[in-house]
PDB file of N, CA and C in Angstrom:
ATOM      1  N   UNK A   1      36.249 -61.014 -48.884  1.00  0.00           N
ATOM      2  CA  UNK A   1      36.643 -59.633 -49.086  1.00  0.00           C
ATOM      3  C   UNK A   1      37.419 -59.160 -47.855  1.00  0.00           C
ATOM      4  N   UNK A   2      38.971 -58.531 -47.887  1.00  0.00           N
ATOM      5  CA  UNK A   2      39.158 -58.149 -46.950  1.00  0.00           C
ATOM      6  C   UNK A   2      38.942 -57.017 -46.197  1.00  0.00           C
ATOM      7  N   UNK A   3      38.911 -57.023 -44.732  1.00  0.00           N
ATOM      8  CA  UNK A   3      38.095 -56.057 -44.443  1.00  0.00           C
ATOM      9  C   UNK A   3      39.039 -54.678 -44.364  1.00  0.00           C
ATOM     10  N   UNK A   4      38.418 -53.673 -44.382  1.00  0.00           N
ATOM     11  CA  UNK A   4      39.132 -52.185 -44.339  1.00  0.00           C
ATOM     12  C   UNK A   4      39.384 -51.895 -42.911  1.00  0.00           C
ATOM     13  N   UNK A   5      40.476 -51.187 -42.595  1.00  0.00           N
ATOM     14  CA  UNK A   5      41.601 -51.044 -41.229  1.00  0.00           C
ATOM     15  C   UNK A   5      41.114 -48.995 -41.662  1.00  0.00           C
ATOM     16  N   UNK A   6      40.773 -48.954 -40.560  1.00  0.00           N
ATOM     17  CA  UNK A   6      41.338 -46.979 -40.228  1.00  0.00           C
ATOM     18  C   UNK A   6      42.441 -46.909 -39.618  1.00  0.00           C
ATOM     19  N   UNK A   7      42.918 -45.908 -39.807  1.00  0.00           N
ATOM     20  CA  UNK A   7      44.438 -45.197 -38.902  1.00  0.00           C
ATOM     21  C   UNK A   7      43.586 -44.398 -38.030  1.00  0.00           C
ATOM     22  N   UNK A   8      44.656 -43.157 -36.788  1.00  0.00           N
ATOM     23  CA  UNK A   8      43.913 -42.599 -35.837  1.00  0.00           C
ATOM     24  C   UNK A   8      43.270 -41.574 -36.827  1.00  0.00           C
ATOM     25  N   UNK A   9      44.043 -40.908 -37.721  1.00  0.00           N
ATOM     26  CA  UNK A   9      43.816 -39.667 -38.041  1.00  0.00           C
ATOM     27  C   UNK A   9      42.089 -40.044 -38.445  1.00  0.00           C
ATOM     28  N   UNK A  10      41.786 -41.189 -39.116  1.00  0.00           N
ATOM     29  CA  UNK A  10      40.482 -41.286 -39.692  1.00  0.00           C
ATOM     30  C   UNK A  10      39.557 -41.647 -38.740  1.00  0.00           C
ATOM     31  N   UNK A  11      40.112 -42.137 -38.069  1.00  0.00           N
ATOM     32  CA  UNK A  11      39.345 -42.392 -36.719  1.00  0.00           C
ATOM     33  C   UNK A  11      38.741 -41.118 -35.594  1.00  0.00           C
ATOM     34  N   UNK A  12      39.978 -40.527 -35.775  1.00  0.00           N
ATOM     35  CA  UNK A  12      39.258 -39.244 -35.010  1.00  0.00           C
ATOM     36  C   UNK A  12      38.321 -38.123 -35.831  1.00  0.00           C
ATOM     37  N   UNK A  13      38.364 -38.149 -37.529  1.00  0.00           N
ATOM     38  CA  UNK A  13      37.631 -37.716 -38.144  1.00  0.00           C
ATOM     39  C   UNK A  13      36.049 -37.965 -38.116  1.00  0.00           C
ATOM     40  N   UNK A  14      36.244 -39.434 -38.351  1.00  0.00           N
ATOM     41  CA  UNK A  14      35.013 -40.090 -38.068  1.00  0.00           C
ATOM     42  C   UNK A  14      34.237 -40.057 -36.873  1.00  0.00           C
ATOM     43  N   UNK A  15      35.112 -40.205 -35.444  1.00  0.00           N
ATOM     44  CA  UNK A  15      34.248 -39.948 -33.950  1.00  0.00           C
ATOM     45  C   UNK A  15      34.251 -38.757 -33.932  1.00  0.00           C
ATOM     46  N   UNK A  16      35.285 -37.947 -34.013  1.00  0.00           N
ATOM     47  CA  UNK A  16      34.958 -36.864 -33.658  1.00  0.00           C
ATOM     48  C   UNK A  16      35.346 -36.690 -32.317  1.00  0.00           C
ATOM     49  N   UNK A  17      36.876 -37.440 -31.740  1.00  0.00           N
ATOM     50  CA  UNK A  17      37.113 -37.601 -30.668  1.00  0.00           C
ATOM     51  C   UNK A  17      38.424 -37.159 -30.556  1.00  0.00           C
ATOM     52  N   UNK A  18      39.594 -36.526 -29.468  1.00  0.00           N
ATOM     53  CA  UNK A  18      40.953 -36.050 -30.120  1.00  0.00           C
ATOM     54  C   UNK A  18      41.415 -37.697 -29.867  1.00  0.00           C
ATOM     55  N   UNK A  19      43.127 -37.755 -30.118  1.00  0.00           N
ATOM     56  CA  UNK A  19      43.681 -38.756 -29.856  1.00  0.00           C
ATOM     57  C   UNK A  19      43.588 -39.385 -28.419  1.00  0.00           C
ATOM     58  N   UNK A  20      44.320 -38.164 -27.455  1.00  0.00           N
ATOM     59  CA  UNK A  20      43.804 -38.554 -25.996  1.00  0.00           C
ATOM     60  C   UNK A  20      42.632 -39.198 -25.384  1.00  0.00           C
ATOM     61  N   UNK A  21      41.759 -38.479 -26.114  1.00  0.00           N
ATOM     62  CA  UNK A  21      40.375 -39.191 -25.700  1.00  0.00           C
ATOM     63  C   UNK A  21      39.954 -40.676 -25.739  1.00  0.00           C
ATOM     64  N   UNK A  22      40.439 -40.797 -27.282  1.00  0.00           N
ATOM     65  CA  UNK A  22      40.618 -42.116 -27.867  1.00  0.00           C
ATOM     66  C   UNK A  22      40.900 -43.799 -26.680  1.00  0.00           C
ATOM     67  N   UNK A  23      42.361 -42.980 -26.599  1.00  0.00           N
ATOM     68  CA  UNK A  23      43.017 -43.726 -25.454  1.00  0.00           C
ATOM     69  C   UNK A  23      42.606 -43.704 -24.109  1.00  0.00           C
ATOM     70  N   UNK A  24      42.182 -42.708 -23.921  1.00  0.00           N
ATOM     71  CA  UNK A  24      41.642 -42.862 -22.232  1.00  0.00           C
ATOM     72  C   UNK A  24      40.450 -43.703 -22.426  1.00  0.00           C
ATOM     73  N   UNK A  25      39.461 -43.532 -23.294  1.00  0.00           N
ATOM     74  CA  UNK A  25      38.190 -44.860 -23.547  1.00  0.00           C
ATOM     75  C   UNK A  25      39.116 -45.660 -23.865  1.00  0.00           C
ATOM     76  N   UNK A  26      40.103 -46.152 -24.498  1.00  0.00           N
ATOM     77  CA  UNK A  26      39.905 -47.509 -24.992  1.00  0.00           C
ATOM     78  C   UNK A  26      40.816 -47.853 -22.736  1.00  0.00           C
ATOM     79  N   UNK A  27      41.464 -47.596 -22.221  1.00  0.00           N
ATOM     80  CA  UNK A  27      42.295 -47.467 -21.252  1.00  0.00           C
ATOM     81  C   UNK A  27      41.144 -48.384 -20.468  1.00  0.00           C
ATOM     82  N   UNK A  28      39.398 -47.709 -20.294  1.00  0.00           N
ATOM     83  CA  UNK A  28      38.519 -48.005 -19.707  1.00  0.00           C
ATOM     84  C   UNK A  28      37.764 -49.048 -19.978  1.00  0.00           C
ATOM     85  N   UNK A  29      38.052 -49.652 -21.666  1.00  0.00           N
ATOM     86  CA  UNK A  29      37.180 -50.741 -21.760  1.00  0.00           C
ATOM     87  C   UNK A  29      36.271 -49.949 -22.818  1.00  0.00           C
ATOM     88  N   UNK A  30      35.744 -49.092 -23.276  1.00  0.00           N
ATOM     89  CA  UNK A  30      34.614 -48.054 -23.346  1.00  0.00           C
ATOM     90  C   UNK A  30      35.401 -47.806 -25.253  1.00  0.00           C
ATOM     91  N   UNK A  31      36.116 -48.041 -25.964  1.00  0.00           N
ATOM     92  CA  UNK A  31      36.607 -48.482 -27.062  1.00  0.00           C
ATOM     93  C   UNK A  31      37.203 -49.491 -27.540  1.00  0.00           C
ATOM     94  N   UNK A  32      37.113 -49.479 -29.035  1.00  0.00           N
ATOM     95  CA  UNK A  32      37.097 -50.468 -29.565  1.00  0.00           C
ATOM     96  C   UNK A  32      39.477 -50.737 -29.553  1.00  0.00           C
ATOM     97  N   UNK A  33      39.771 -51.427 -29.249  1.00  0.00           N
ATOM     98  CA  UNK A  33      41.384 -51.219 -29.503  1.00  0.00           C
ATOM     99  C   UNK A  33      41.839 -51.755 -30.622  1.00  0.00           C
ATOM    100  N   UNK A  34      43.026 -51.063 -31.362  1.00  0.00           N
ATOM    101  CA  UNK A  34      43.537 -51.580 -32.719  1.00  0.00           C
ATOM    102  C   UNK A  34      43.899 -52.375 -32.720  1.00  0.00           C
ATOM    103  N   UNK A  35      44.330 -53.076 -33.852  1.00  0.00           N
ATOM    104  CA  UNK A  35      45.206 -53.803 -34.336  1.00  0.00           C
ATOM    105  C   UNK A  35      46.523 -53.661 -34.810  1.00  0.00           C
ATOM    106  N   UNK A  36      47.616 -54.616 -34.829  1.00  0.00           N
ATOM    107  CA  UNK A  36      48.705 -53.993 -34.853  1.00  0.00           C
ATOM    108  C   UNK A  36      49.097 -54.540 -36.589  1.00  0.00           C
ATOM    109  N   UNK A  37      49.133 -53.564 -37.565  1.00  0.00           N
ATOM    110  CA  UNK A  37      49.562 -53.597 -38.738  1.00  0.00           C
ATOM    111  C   UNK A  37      51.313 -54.166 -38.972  1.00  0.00           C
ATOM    112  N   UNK A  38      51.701 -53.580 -38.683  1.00  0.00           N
ATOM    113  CA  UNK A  38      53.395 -53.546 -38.718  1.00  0.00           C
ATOM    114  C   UNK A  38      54.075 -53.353 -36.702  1.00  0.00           C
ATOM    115  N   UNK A  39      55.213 -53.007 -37.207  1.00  0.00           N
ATOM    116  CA  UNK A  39      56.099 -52.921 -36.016  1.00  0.00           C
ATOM    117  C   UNK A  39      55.201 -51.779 -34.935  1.00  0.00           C
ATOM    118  N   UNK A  40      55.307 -50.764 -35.541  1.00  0.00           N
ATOM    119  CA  UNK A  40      54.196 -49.547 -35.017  1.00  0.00           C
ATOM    120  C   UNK A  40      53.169 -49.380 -35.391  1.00  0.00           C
ATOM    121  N   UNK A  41      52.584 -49.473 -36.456  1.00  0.00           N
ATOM    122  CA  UNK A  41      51.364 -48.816 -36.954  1.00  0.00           C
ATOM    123  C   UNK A  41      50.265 -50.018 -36.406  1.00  0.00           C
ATOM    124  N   UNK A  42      49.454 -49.084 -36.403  1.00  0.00           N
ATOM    125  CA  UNK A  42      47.825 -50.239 -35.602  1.00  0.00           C
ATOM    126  C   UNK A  42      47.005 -49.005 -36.553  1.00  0.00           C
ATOM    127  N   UNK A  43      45.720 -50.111 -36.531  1.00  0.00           N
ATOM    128  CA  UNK A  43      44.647 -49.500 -37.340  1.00  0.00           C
ATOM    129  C   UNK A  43      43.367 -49.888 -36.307  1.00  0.00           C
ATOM    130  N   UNK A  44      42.422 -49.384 -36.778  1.00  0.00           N
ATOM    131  CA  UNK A  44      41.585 -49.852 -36.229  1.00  0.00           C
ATOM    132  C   UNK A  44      40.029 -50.446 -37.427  1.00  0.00           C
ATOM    133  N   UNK A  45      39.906 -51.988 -36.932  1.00  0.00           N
ATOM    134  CA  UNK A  45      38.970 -52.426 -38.313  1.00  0.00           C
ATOM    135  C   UNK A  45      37.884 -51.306 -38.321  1.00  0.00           C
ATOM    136  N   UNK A  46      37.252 -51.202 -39.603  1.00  0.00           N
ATOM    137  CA  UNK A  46      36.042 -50.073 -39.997  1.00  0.00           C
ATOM    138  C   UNK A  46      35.238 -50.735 -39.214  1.00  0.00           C
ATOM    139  N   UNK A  47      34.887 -52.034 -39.079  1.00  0.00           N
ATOM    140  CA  UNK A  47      33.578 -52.806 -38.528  1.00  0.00           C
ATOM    141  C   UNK A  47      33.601 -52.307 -36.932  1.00  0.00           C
ATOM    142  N   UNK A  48      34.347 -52.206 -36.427  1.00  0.00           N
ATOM    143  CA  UNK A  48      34.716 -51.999 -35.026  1.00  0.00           C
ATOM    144  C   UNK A  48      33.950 -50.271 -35.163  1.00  0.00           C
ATOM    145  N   UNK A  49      35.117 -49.526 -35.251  1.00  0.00           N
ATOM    146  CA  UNK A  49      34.279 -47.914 -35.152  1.00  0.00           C
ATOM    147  C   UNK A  49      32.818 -47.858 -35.406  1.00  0.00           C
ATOM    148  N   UNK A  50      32.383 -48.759 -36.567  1.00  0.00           N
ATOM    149  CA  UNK A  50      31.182 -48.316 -37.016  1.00  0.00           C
ATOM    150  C   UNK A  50      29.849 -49.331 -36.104  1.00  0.00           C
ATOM    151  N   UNK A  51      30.162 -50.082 -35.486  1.00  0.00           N
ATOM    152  CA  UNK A  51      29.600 -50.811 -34.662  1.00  0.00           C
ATOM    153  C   UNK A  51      29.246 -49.824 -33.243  1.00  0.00           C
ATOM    154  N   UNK A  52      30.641 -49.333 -32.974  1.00  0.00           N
ATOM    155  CA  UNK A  52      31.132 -48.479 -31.452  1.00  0.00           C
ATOM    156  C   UNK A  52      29.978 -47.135 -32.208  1.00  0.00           C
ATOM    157  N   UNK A  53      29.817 -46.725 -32.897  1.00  0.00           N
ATOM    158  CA  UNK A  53      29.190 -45.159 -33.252  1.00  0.00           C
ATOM    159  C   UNK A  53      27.802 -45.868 -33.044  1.00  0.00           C
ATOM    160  N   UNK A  54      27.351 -46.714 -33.247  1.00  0.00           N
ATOM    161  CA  UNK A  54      25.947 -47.196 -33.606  1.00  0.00           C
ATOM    162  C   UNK A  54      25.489 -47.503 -32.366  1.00  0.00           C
ATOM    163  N   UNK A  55      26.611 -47.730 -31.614  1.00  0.00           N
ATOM    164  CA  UNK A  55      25.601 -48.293 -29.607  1.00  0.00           C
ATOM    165  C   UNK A  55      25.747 -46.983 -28.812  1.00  0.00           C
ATOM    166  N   UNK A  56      26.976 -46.178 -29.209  1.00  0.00           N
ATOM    167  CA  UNK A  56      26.516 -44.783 -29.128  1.00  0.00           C
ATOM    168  C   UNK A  56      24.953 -43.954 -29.348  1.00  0.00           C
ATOM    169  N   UNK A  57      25.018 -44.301 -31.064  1.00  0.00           N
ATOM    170  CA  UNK A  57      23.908 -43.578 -31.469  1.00  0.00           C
ATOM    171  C   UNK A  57      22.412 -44.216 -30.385  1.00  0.00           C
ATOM    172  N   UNK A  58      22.413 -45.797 -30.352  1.00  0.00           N
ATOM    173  CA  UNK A  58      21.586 -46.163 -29.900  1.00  0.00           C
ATOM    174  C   UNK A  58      20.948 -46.109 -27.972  1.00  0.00           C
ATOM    175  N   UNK A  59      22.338 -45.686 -27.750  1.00  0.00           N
ATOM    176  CA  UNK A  59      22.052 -45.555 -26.234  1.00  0.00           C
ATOM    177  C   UNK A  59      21.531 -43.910 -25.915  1.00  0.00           C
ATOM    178  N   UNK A  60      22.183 -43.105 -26.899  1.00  0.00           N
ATOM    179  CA  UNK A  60      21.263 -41.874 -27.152  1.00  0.00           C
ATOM    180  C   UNK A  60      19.443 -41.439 -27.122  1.00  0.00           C
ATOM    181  N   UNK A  61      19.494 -42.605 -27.553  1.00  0.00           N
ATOM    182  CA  UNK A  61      17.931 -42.369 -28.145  1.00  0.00           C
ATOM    183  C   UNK A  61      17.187 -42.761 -26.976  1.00  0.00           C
TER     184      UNK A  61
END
C-alpha cells in the first residue's frame, strides 16, 4: 500500500505549528524533513508527522 505524503498546509493543520516554525525545527534536527515530490513540491510522509506528534505527546507526560 502506498504510503500517504502531507503538504505544509496539512502539516501545519495537523501540528499546529506556523510554516516558520516548521523550518526552524526541522533547521535543528528537532523535525521530521520532506520529501521531494516534483521539481518544488515536498511533502512530508503521514508516518513521519504522526510518529513526531506521538514522542511529543510522550515526552509530555
Amino acid at each position: 500500500m502506498p504510503q500517504k505524503h502531507l503538504r505544509r498546509r496539512a502539516v501545519e493543520e495537523i501540528t499546529g505549528l506556523s510554516r516558520s516554525t516548521i523550518y526552524d525545527l526541522m533547521s535543528k534536527g528537532l523535525f521530521p524533513r520532506p520529501v521531494k515530490l516534483t521539481g518544488k513540491a515536498v511533502a512530508w510522509p503521514e508516518s513521519a508527522i504522526a510518529d513526531w506528534l506521538e514522542s511529543r505527546r510522550s515526552a509530555a507526560a
